[in-house]
N, C-alpha and C. Protein backbone atom coordinates (compact mmCIF):
# COMPACT_ATOMS: atom_id res chain seq x y z
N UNK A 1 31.29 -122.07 -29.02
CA UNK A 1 30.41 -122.08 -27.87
C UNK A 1 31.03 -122.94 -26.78
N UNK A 2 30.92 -122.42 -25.84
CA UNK A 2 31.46 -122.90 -24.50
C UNK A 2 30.87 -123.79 -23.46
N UNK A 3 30.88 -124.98 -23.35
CA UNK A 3 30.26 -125.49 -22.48
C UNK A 3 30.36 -124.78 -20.77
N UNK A 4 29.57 -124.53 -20.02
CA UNK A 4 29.48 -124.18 -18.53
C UNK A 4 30.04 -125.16 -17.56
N UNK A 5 30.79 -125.30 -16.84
CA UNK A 5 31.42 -125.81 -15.93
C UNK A 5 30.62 -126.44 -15.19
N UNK A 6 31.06 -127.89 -14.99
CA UNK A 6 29.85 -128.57 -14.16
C UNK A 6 29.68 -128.23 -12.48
N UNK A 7 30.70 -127.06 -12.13
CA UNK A 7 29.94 -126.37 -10.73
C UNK A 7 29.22 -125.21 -11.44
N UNK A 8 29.19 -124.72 -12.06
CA UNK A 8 28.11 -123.84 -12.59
C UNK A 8 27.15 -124.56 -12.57
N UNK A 9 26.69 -125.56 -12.88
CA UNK A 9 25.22 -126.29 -13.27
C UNK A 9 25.02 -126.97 -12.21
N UNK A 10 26.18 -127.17 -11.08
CA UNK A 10 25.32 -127.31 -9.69
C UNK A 10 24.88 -126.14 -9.10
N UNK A 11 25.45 -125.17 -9.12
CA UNK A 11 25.31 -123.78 -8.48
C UNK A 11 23.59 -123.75 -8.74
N UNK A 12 23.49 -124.01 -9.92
CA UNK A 12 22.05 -123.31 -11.01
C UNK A 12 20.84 -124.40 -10.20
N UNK A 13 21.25 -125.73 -10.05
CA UNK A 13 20.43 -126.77 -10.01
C UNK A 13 20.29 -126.44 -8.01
N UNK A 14 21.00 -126.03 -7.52
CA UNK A 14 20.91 -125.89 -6.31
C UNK A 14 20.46 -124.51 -5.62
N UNK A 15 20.02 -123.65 -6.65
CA UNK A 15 19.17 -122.68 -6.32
C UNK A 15 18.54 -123.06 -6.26
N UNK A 16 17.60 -123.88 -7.33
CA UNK A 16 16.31 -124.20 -6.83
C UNK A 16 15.94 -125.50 -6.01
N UNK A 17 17.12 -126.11 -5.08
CA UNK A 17 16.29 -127.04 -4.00
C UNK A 17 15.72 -126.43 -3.20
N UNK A 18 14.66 -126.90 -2.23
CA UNK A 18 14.39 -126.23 -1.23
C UNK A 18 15.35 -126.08 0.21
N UNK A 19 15.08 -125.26 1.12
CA UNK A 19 15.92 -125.09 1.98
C UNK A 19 15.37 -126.38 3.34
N UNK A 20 16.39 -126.53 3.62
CA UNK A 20 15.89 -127.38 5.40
C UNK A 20 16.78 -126.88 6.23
N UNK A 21 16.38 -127.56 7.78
CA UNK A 21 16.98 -126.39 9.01
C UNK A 21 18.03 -127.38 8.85
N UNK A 22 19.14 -127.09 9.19
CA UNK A 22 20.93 -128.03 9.38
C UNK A 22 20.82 -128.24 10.69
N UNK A 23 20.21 -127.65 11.65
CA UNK A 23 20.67 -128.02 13.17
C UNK A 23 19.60 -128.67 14.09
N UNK A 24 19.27 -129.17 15.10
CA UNK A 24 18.37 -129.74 15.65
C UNK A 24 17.72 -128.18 16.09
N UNK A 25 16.02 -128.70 16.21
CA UNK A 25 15.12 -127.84 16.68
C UNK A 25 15.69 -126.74 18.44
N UNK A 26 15.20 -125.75 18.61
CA UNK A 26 15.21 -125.08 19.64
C UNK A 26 15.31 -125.99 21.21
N UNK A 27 15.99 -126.16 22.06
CA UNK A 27 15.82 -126.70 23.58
C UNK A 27 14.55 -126.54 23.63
N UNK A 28 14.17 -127.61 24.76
CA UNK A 28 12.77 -128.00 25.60
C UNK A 28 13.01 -126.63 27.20
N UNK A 29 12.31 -125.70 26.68
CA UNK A 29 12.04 -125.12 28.67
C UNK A 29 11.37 -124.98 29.59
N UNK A 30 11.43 -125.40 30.30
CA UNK A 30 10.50 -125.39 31.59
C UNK A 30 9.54 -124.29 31.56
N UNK A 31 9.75 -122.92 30.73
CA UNK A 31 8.49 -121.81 30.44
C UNK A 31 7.80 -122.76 30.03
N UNK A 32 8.01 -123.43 28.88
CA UNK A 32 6.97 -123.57 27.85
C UNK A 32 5.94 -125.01 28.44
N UNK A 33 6.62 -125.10 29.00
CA UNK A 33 6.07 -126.70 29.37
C UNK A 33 4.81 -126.05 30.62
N UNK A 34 3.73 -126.97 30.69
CA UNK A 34 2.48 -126.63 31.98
C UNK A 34 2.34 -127.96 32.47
N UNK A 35 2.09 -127.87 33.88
CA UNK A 35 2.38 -128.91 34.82
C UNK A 35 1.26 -129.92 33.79
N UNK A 36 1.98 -131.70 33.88
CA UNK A 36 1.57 -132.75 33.06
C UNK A 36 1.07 -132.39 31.48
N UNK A 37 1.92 -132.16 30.71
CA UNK A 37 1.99 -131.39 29.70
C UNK A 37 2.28 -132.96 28.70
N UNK A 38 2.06 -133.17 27.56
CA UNK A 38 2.13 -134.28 27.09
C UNK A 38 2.76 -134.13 25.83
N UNK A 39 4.21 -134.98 25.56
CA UNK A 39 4.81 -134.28 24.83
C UNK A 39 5.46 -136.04 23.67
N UNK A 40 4.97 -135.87 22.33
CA UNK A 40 5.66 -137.10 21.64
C UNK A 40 6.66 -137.22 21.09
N UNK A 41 7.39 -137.93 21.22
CA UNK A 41 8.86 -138.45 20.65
C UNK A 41 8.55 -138.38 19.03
N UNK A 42 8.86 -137.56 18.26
CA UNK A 42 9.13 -137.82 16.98
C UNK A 42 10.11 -138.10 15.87
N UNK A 43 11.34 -138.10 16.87
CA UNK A 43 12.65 -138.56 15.96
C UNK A 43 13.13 -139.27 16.86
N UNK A 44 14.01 -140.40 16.91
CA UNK A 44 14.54 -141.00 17.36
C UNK A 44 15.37 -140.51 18.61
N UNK A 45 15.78 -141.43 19.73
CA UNK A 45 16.50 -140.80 20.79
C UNK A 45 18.12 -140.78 20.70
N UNK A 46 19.13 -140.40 21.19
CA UNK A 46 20.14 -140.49 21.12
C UNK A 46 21.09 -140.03 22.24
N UNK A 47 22.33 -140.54 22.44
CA UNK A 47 23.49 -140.73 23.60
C UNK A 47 24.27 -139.20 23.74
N UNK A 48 24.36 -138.52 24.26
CA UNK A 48 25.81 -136.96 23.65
C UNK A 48 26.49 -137.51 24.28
N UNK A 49 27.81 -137.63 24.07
CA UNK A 49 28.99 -138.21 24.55
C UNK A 49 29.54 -137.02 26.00
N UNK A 50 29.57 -137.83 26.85
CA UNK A 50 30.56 -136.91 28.17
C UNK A 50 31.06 -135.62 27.94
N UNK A 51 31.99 -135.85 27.07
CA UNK A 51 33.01 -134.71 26.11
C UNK A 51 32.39 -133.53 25.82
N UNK A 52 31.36 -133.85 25.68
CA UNK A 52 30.15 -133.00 24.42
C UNK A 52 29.10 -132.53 25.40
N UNK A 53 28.89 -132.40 26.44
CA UNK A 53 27.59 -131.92 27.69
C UNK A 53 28.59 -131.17 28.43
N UNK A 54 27.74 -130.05 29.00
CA UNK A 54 28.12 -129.20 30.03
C UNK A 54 28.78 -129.26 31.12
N UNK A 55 28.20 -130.64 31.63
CA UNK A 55 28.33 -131.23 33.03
C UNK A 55 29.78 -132.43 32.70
N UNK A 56 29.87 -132.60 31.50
CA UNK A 56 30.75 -134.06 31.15
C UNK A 56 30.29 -135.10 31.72
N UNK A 57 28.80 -135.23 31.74
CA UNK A 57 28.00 -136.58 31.80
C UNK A 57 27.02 -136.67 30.19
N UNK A 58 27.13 -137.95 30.33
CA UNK A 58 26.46 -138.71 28.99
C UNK A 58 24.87 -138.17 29.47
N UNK A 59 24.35 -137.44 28.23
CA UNK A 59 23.19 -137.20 28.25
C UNK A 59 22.35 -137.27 27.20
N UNK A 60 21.10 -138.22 27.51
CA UNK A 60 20.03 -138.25 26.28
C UNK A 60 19.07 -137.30 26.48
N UNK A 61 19.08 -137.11 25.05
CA UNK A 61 17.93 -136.58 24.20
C UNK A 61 17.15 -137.29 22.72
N UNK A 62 16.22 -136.00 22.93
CA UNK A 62 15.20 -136.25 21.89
C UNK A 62 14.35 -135.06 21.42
N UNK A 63 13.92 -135.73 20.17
CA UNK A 63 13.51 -134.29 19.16
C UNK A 63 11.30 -134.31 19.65
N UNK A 64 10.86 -133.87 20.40
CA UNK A 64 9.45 -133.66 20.70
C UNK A 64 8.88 -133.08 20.71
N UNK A 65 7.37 -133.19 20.52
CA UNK A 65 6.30 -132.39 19.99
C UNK A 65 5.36 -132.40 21.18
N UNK A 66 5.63 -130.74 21.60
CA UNK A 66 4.23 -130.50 22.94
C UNK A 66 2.93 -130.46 22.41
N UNK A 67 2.23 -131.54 22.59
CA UNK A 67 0.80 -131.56 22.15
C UNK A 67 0.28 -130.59 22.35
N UNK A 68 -0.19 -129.91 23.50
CA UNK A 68 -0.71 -128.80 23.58
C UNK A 68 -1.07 -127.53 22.78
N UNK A 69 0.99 -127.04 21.98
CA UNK A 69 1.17 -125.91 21.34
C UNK A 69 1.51 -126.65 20.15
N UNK A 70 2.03 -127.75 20.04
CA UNK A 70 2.27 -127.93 18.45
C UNK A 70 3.76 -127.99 18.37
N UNK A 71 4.25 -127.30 19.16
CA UNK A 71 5.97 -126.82 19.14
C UNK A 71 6.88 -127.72 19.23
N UNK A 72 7.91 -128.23 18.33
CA UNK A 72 8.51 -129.08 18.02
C UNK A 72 10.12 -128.76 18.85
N UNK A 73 10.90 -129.08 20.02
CA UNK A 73 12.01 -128.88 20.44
C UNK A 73 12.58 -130.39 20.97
N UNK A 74 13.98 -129.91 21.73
CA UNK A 74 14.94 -130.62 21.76
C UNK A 74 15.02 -131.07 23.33
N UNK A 75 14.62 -132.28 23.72
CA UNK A 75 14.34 -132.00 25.35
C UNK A 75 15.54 -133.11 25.38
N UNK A 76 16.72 -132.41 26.51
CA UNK A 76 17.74 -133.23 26.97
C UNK A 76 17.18 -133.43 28.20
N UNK A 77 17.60 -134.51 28.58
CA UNK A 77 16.47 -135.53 29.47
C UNK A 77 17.81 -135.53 30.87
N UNK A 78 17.17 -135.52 32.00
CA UNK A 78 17.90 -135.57 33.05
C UNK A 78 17.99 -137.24 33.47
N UNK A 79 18.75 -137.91 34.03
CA UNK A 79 18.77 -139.37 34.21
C UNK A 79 17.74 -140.17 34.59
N UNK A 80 16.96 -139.92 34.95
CA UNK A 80 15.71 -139.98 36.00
C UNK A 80 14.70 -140.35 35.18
N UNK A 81 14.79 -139.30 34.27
CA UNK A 81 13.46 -139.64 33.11
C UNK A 81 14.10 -140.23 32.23
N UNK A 82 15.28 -140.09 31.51
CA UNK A 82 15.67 -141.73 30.38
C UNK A 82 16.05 -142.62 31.07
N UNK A 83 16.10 -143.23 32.47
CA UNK A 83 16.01 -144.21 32.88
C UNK A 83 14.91 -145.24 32.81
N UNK A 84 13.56 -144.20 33.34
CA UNK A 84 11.93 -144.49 32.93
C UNK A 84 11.75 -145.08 31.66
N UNK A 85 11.97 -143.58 30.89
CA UNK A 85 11.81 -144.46 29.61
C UNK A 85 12.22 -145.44 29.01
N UNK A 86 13.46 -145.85 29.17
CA UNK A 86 14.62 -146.71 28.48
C UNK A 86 13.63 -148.11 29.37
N UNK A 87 13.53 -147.98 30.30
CA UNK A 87 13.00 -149.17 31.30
C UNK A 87 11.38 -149.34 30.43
N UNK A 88 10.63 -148.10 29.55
CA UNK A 88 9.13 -148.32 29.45
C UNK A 88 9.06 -148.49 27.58
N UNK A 89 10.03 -148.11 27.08
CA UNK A 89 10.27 -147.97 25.47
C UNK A 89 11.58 -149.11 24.85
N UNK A 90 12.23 -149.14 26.21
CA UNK A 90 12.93 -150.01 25.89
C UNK A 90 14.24 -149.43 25.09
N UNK A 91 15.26 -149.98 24.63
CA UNK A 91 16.86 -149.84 24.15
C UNK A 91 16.74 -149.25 22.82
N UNK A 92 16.16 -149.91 21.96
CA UNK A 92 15.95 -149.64 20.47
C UNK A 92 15.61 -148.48 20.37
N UNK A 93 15.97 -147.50 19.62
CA UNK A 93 15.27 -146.32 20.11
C UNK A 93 14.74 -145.88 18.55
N UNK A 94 13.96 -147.07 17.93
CA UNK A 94 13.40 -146.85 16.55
C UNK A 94 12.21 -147.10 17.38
N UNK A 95 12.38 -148.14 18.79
CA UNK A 95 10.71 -148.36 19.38
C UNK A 95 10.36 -147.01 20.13
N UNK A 96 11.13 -145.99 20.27
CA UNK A 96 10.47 -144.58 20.96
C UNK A 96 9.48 -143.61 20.38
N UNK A 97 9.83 -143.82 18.98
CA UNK A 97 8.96 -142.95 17.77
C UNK A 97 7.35 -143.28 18.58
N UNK A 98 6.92 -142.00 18.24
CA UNK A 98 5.38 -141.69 18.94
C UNK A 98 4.89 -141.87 19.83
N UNK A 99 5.94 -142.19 20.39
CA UNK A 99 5.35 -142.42 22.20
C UNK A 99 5.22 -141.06 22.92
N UNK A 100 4.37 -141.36 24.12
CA UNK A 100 3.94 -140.16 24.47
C UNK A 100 4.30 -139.77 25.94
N UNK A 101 5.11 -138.65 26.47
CA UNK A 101 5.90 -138.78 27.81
C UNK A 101 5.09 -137.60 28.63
N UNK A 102 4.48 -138.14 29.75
CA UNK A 102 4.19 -136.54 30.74
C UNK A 102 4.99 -136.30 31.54
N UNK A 103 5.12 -134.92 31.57
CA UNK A 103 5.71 -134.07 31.86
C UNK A 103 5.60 -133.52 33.26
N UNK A 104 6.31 -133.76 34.48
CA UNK A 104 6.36 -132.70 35.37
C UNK A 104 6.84 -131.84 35.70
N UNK A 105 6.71 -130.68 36.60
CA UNK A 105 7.50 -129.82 36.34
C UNK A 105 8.02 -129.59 37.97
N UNK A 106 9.29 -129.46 38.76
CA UNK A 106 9.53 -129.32 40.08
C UNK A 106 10.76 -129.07 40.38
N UNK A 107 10.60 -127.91 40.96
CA UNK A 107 11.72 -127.11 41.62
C UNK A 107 12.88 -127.63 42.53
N UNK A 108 14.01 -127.99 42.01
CA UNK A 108 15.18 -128.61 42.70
C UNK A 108 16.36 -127.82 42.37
N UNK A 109 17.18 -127.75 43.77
CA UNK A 109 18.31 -127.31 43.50
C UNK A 109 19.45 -127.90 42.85
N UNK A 110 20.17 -127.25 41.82
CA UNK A 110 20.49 -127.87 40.97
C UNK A 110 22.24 -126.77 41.11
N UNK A 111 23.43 -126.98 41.34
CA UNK A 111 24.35 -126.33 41.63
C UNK A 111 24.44 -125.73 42.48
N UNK A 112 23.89 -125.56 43.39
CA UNK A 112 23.20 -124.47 44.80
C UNK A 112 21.97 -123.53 43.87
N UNK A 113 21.49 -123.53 43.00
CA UNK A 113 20.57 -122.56 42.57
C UNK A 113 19.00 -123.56 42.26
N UNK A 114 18.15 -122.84 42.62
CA UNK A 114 17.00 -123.88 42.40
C UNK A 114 16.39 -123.41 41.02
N UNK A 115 15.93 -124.23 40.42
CA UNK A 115 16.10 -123.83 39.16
C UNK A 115 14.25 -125.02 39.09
N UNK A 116 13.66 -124.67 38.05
CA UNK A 116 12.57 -125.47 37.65
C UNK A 116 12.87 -126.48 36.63
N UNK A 117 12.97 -128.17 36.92
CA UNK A 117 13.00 -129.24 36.55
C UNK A 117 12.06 -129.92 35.88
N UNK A 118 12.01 -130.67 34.67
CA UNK A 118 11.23 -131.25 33.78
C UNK A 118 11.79 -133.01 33.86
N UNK A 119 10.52 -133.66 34.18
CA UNK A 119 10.72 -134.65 34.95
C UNK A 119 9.45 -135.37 33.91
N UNK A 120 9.92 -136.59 33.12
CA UNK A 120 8.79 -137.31 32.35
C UNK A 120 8.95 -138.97 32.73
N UNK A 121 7.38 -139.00 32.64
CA UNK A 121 6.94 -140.59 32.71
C UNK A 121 6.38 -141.38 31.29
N UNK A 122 6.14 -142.36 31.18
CA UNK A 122 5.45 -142.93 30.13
C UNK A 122 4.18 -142.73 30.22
N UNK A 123 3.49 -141.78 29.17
CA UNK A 123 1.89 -141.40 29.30
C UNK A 123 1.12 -142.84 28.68
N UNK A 124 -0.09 -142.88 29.66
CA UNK A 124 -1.09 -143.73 28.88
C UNK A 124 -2.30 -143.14 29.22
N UNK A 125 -2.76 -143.51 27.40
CA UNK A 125 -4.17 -142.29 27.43
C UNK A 125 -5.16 -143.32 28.18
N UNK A 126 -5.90 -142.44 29.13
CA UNK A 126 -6.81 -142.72 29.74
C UNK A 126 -7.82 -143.32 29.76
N UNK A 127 -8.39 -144.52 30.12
CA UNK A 127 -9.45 -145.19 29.34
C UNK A 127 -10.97 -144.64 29.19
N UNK A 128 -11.24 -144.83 27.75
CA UNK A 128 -12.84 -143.96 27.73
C UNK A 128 -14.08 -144.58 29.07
N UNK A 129 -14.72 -143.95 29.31
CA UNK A 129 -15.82 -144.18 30.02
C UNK A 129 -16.92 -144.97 29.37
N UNK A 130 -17.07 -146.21 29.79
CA UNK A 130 -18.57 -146.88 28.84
C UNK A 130 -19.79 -146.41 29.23
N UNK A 131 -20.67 -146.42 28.29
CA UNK A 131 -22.09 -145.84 28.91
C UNK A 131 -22.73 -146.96 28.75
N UNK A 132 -22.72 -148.24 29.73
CA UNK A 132 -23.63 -149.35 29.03
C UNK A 132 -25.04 -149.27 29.40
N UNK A 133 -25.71 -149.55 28.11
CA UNK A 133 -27.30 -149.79 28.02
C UNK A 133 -27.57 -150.71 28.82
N UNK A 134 -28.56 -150.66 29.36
CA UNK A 134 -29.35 -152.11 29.68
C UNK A 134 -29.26 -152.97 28.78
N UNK A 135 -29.27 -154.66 28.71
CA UNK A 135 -29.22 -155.55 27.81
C UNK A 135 -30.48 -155.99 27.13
N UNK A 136 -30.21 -155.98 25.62
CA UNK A 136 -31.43 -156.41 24.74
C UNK A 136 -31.13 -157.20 24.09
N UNK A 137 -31.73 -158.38 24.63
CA UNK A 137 -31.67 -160.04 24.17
C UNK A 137 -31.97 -159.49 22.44
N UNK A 138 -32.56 -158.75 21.90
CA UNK A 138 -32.93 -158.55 20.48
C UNK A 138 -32.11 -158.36 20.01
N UNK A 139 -31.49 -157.30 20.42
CA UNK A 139 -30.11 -157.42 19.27
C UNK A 139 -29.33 -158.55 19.48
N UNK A 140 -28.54 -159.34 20.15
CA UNK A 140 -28.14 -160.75 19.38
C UNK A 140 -29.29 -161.36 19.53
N UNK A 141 -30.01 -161.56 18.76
CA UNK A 141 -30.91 -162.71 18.28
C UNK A 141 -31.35 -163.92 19.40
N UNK A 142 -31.27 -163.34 20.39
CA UNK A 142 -31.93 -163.98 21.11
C UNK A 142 -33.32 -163.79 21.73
N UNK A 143 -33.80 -165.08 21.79
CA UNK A 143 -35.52 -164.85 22.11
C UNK A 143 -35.77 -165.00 23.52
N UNK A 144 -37.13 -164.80 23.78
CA UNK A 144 -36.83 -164.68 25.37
C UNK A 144 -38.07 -165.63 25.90
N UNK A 145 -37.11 -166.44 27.12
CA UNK A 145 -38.09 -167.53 27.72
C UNK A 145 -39.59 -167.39 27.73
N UNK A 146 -39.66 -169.08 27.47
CA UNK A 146 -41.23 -168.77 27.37
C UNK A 146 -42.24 -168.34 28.82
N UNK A 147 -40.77 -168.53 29.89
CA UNK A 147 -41.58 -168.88 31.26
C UNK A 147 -40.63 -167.35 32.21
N UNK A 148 -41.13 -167.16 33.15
CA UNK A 148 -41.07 -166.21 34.07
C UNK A 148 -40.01 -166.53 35.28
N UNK A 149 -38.54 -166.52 34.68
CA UNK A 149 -37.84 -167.17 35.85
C UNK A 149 -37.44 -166.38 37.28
N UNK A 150 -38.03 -165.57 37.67
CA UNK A 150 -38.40 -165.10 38.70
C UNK A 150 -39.32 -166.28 39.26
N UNK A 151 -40.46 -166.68 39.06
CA UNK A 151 -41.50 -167.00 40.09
C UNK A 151 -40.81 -168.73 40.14
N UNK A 152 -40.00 -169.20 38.85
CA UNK A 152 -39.22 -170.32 39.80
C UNK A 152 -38.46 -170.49 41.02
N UNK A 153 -38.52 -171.57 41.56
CA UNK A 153 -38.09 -172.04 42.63
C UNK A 153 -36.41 -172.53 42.69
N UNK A 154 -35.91 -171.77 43.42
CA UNK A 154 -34.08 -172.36 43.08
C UNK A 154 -33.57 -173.55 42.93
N UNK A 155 -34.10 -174.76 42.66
CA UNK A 155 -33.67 -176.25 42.19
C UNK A 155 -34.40 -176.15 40.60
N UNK A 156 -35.19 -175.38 40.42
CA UNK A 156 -36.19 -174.98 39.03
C UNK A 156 -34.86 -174.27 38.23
N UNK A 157 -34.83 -173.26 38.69
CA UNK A 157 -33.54 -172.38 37.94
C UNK A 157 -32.25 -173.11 38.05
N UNK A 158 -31.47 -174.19 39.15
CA UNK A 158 -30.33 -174.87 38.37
C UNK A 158 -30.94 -175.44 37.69
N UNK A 159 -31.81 -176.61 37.19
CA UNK A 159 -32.19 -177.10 36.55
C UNK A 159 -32.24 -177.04 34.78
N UNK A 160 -32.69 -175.31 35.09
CA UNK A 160 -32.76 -175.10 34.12
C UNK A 160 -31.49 -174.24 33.43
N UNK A 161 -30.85 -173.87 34.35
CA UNK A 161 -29.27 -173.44 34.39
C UNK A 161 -28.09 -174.66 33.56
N UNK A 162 -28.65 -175.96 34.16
CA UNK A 162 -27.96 -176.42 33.54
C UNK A 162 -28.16 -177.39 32.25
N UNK A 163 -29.44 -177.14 31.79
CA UNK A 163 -30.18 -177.41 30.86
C UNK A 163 -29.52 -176.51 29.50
N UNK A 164 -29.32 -175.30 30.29
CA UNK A 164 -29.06 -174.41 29.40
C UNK A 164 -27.71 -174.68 28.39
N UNK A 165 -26.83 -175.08 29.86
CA UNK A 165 -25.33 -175.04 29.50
C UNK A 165 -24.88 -176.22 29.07
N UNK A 166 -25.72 -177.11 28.62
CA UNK A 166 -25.55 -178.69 27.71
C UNK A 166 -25.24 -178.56 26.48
């Protein structure tokens, strides 16, 4: 009996891993994007070397998720907006994870051709609206004067103003 060759028994053991994608997600495009569109950093950011871009300028990117659709792509960032960010997230780019960038969208000529531009800021979610109640001394446990400080007289109320605050 023959023992099987130990690439045979990787072959066997590597059918059954599961598969993952090898390449970064699909480009970020200006279709998909809708004016202030809100989109989170979910993998870390990174440098492409000169060599390696179209233009032979250093260009960052990042791997993000358009809240809106769910859709996970690759938005290479024009200088403008990783300047922002780098200035709002800062250098580290382990501190970019889940941050959240809006999105504009504006038509500039770009080689002599005008082309539609994706332009991001640092989003901050909007603050909720309070609905405040009128105040009820009852709920904190407070009781309420024995006297009517309306019908006092204003040397009555410092008086008692600062009676209070002793």
């Amino acid at each position: 009996m023959t023992k099987p060759s130990p690439l045979r028994l990787g072959e066997e053991r590597d059918r059954y891993m599961p598969l993952k994608p090898l390449g970064r997600p699909a480009y970020l495009l200006p279709v998909e994007i809708e004016q202030d569109d809100v989109v989170e950093v979910i993998e870390k950011p990174w440098i492409v070397e000169a060599e390696k871009t179209k233009f032979g300028k250093e260009r960052g990117k990042a791997v993000v998720k358009i809240l809106r659709t769910g859709a996970v792509r690759t938005w290479t960032m024009n200088n403008t907006t990783w300047d922002k960010l780098i200035q709002a997230f800062g250098e580290d780019p382990a501190q970019w994870l889940n941050k959240k960038v809006q999105i504009k969208k504006e038509t500039r000529n770009v080689s002599g051709v005008d082309k539609e531009v994706l332009f991001g800021r640092p989003y901050h979610e909007p603050q909720q609206h309070l609905n405040p109640e009128p105040f009820n001394p009852n709920l904190y446990g407070a009781k309420p004067l024995p006297i009517d400080v309306d019908k006092l007289t204003p040397e009555q109320k410092q008086a008692l103003l600062k009676a209070l605050s002793a």
